[in-house]
C-alpha atoms as a PDB file:
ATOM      1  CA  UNK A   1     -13.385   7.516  13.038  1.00  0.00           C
ATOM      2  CA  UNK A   2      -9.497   7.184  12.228  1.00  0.00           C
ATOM      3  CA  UNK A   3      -9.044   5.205   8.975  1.00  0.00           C
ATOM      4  CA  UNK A   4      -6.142   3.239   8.195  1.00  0.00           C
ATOM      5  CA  UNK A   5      -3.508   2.281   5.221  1.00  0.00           C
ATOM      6  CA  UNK A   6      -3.297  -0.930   3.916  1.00  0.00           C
ATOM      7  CA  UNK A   7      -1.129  -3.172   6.082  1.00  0.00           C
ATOM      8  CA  UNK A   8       0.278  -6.651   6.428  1.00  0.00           C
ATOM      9  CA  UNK A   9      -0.833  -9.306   9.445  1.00  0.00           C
ATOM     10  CA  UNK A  10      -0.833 -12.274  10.993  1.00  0.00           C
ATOM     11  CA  UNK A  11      -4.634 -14.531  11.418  1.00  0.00           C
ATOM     12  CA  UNK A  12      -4.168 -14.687  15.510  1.00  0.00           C
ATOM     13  CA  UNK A  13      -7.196 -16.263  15.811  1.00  0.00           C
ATOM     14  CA  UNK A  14     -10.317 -17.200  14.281  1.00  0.00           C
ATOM     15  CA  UNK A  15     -13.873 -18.490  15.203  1.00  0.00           C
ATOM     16  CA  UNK A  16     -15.694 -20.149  11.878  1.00  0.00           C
ATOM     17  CA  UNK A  17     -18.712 -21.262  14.266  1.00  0.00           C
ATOM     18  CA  UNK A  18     -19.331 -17.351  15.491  1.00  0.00           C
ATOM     19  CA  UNK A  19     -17.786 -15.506  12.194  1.00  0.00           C
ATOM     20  CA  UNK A  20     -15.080 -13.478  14.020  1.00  0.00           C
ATOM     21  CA  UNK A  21     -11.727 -13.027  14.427  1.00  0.00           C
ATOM     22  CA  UNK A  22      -8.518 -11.367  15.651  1.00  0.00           C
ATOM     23  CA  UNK A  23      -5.618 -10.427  13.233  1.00  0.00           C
ATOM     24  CA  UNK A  24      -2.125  -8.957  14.379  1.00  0.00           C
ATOM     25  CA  UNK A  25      -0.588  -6.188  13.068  1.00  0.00           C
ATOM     26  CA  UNK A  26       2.093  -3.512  13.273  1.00  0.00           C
ATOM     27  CA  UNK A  27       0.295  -0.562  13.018  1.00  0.00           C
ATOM     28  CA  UNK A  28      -2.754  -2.361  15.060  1.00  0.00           C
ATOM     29  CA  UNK A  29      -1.418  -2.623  18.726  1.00  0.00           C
ATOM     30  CA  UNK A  30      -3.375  -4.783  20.454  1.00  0.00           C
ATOM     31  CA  UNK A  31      -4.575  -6.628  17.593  1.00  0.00           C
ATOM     32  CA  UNK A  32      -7.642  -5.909  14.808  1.00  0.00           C
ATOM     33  CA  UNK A  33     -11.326  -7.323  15.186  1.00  0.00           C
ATOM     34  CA  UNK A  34     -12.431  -8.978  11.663  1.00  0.00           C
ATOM     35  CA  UNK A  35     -15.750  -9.892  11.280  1.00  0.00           C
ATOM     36  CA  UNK A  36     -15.946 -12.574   8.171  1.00  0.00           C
ATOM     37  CA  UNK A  37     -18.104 -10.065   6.073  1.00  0.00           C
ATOM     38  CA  UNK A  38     -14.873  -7.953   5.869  1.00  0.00           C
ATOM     39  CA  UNK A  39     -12.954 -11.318   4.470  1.00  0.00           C
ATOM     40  CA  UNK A  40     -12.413 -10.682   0.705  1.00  0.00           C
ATOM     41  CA  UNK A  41     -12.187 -13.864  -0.850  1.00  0.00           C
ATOM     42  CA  UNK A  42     -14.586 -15.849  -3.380  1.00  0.00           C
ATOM     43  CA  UNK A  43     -16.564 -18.421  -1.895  1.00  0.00           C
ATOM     44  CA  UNK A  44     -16.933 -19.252   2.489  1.00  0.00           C
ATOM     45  CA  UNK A  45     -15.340 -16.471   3.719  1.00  0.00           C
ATOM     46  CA  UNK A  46     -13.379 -17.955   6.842  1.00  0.00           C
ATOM     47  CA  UNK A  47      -8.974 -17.063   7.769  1.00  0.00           C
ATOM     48  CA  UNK A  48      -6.909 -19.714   9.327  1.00  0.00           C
ATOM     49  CA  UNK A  49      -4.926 -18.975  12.659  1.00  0.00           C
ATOM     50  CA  UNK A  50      -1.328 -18.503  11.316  1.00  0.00           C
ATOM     51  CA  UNK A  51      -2.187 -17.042   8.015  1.00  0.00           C
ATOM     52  CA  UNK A  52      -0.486 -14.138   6.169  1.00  0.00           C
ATOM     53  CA  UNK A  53      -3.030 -11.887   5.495  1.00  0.00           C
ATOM     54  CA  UNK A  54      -3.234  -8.105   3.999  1.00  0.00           C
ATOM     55  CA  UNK A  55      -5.855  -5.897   5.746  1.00  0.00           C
ATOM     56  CA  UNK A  56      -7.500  -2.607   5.571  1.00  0.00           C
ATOM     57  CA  UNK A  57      -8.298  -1.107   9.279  1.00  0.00           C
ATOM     58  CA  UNK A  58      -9.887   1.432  10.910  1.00  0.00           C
ATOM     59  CA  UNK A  59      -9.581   2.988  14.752  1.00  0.00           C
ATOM     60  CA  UNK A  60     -13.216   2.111  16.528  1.00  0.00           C
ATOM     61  CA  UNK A  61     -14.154   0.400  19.772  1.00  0.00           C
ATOM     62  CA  UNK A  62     -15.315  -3.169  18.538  1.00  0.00           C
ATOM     63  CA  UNK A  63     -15.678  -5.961  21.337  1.00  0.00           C
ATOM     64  CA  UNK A  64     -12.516  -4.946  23.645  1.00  0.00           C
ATOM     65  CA  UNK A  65     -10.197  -4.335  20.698  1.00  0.00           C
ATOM     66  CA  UNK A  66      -9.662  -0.734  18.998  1.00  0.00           C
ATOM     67  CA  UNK A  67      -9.270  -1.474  15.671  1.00  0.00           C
ATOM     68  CA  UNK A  68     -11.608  -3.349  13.441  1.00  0.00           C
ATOM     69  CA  UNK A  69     -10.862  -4.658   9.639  1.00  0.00           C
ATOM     70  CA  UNK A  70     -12.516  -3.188   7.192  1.00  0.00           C
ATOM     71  CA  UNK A  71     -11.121  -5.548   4.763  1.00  0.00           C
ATOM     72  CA  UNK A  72      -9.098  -8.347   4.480  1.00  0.00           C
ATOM     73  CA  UNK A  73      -7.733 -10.790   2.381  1.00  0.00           C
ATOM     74  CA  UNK A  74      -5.146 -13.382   1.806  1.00  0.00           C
ATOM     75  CA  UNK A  75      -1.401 -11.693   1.388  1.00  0.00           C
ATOM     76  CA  UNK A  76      -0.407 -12.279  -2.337  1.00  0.00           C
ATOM     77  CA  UNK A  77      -3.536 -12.335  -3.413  1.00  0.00           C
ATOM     78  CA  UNK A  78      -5.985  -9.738  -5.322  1.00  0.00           C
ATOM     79  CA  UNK A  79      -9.058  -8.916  -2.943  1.00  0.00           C
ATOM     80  CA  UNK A  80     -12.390  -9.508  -4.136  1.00  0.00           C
ATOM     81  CA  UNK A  81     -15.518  -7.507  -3.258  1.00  0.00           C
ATOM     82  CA  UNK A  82     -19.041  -9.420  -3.319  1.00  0.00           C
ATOM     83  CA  UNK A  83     -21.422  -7.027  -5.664  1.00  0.00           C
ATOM     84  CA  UNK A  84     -23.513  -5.399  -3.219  1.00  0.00           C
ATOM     85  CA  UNK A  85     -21.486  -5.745   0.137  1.00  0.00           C
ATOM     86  CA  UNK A  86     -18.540  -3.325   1.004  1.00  0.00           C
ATOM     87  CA  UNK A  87     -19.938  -0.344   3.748  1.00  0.00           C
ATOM     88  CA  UNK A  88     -22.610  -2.214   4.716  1.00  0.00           C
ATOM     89  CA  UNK A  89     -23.585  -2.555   8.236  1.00  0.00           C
ATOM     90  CA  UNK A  90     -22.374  -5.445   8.565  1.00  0.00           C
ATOM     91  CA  UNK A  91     -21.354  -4.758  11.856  1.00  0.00           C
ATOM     92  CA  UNK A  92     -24.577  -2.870  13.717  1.00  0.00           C
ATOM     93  CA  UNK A  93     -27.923  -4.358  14.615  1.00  0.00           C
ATOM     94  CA  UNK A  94     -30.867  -3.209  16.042  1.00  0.00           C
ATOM     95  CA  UNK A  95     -33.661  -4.502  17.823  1.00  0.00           C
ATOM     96  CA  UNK A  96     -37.627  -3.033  17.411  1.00  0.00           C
ATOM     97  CA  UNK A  97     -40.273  -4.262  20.378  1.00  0.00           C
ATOM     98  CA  UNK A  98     -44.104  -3.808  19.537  1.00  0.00           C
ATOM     99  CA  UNK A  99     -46.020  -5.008  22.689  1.00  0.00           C
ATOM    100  CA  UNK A 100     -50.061  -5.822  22.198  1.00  0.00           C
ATOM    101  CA  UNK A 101     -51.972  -4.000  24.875  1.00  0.00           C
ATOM    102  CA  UNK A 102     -55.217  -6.484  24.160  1.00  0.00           C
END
């Protein structure tokens, strides 16, 4: 997995209701996938579609696009990291079926 740098972009698009979003860049072709648990902000973690924002990214397949944020955060402003929460799996899940043969 290819990391990035840290690199300026633009809030494309963002879904509050599903947590998601898609963030333009110069060195992300394509655009980035950002999940809100990679939104570094105090508070409800949500970007507005327009907004300047500074991201860190990194080269996976996530949903279509083939970069993902790793972290990102308002442009101007210092990044803050919830105790407890940076490489988590935030973005994985997994599923276990037990089925009762009685």
């Amino acid at each position: 997995m290819m990391s990035g740098m840290t690199v300026e972009g633009v809030v494309r698009e963002w879904h509050p209701e599903q947590g998601w979003g898609v963030i333009d860049a110069q060195d992300t072709p394509g655009g980035c996938w950002a999940h809100f648990s990679s939104v570094a902000i105090d508070g409800y973690r949500e970007l507005v579609r327009g907004q300047d924002v500074t991201l860190e990214w990194e080269a996976v397949d996530q949903d279509g696009f083939r970069y993902r944020a790793r972290r990102v955060w308002p442009t101007g402003a210092a990044p803050i990291d919830v105790a407890g929460e940076t490489d988590t799996d935030a973005f994985s899940s997994s599923v276990t079926l037990s089925i009762d043969q009685a």
